[in-house]
Protein backbone atom coordinates (compact mmCIF):
# COMPACT_ATOMS: atom_id res chain seq x y z
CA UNK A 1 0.00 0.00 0.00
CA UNK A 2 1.27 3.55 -0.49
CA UNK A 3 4.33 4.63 -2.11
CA UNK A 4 7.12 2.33 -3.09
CA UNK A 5 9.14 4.05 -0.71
CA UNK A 6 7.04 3.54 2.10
CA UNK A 7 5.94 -0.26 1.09
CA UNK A 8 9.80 -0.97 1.55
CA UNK A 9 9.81 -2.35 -2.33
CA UNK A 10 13.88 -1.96 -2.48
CA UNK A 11 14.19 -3.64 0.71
CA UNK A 12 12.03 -7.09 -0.15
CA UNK A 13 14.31 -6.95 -3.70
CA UNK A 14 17.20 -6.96 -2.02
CA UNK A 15 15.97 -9.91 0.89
CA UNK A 16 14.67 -11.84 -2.45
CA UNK A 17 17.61 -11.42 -4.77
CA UNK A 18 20.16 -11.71 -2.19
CA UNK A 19 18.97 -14.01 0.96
CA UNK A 20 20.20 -14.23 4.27
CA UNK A 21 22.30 -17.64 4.37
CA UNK A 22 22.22 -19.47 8.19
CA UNK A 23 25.11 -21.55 8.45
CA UNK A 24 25.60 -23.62 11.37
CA UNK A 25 27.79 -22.58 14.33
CA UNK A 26 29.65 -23.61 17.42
CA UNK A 27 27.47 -23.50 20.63
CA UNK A 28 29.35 -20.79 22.05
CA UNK A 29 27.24 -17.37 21.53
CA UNK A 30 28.02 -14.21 19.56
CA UNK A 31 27.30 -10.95 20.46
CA UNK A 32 25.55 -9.35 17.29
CA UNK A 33 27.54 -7.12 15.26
CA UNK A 34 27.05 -4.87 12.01
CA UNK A 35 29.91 -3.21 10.47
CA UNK A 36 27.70 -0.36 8.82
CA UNK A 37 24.35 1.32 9.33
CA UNK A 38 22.90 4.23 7.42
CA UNK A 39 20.34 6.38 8.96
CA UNK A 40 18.10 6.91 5.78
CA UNK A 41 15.78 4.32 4.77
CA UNK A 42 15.96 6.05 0.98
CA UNK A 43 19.86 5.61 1.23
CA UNK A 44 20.93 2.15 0.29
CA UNK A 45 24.45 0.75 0.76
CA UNK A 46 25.39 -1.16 -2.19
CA UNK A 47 28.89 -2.62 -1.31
CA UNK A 48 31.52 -2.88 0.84
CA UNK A 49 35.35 -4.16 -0.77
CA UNK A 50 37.87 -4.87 0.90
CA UNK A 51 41.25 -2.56 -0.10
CA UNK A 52 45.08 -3.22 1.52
CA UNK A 53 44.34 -1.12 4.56
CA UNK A 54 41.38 0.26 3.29
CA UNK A 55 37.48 -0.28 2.62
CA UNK A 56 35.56 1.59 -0.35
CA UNK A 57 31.82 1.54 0.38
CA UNK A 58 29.48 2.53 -2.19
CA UNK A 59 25.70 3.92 -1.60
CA UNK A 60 22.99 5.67 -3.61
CA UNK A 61 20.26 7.32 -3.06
CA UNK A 62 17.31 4.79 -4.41
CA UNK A 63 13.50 7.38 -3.84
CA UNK A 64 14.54 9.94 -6.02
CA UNK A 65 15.09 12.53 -3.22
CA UNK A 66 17.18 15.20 -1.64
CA UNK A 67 18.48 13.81 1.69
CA UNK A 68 21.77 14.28 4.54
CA UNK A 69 22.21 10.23 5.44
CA UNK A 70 24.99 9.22 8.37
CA UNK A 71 27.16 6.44 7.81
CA UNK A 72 27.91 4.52 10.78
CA UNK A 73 30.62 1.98 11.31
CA UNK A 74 32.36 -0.14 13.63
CA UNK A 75 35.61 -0.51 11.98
CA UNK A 76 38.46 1.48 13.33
CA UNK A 77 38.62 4.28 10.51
CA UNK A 78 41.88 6.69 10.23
CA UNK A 79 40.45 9.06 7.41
CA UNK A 80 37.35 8.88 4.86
CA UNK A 81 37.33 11.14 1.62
CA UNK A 82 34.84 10.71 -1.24
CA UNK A 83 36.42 8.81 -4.03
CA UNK A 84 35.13 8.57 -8.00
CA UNK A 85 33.68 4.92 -9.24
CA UNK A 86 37.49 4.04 -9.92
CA UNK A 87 38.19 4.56 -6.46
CA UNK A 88 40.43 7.15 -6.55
CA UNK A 89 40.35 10.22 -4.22
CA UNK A 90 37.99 12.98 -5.01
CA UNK A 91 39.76 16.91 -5.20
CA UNK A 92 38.56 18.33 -1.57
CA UNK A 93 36.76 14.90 -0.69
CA UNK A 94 37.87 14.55 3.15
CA UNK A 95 34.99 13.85 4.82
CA UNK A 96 34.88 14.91 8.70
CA UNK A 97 35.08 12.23 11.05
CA UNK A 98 32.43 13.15 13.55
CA UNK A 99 30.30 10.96 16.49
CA UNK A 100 27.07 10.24 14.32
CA UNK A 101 29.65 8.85 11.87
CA UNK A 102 29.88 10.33 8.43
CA UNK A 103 27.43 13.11 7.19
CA UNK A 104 26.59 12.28 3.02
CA UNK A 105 24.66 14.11 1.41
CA UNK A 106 22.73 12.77 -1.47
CA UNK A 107 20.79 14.15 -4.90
CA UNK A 108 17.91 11.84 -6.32
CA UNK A 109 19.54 8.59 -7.31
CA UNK A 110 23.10 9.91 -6.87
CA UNK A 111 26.00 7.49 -5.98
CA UNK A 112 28.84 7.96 -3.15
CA UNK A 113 31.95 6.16 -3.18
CA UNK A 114 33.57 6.97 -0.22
CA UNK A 115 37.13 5.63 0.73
CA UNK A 116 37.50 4.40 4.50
CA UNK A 117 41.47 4.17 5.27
CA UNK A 118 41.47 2.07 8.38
CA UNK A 119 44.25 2.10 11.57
CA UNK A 120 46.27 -0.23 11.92
């Protein structure tokens, strides 16, 4: 009912075309644990790849609006900068580390690559 945005259709894609896999564990329990969150439902993190002491996540905005998203992560990040789709650095794309995380701000349908250099 409603809006595709507010009937979650990009969600139930994503759970259909890409479904959770349970694969059996130890009997020992593990505290649950998410490397990234976005605060925007109409944000939508695409991917996450792995880079020597790096990580470049890429997002989009997917309900053709104008909206300020925070990335969250757990990861122990050094630096972040906005980075084109071949991953290199963006001119003047350092992106302030703050608490909420990092502050994007998307244009319908536009995609962020941002570059997460890690500590060691």
């Amino acid at each position: 009912a409603g809006s595709f945005q507010d009937a979650g259709v990009i969600q139930c894609a994503y759970n259909l075309n890409f479904p959770l896999h349970a694969l059996p564990a130890s009997s020992a329990q593990c505290p649950a644990w998410s490397a990234f969150s976005v605060s925007s439902p109409a944000v939508v993190l695409e991917t996450a790849e792995d880079r020597p002491e790096a990580v470049v996540v890429r997002l989009y905005e997917a309900h053709g609006s104008t909206v300020v998203a925070w990335l969250q992560t757990s990861l122990p990040i050094k630096e972040a900068m906005l980075c084109d789709l071949l991953e290199q650095p963006a001119a003047r794309g350092c992106l302030p580390l703050e608490q909420r995380g990092l502050r994007l701000s998307f244009t319908p349908f536009r995609v962020l690559s941002v570059l997460l250099v890690l500590r060691q």
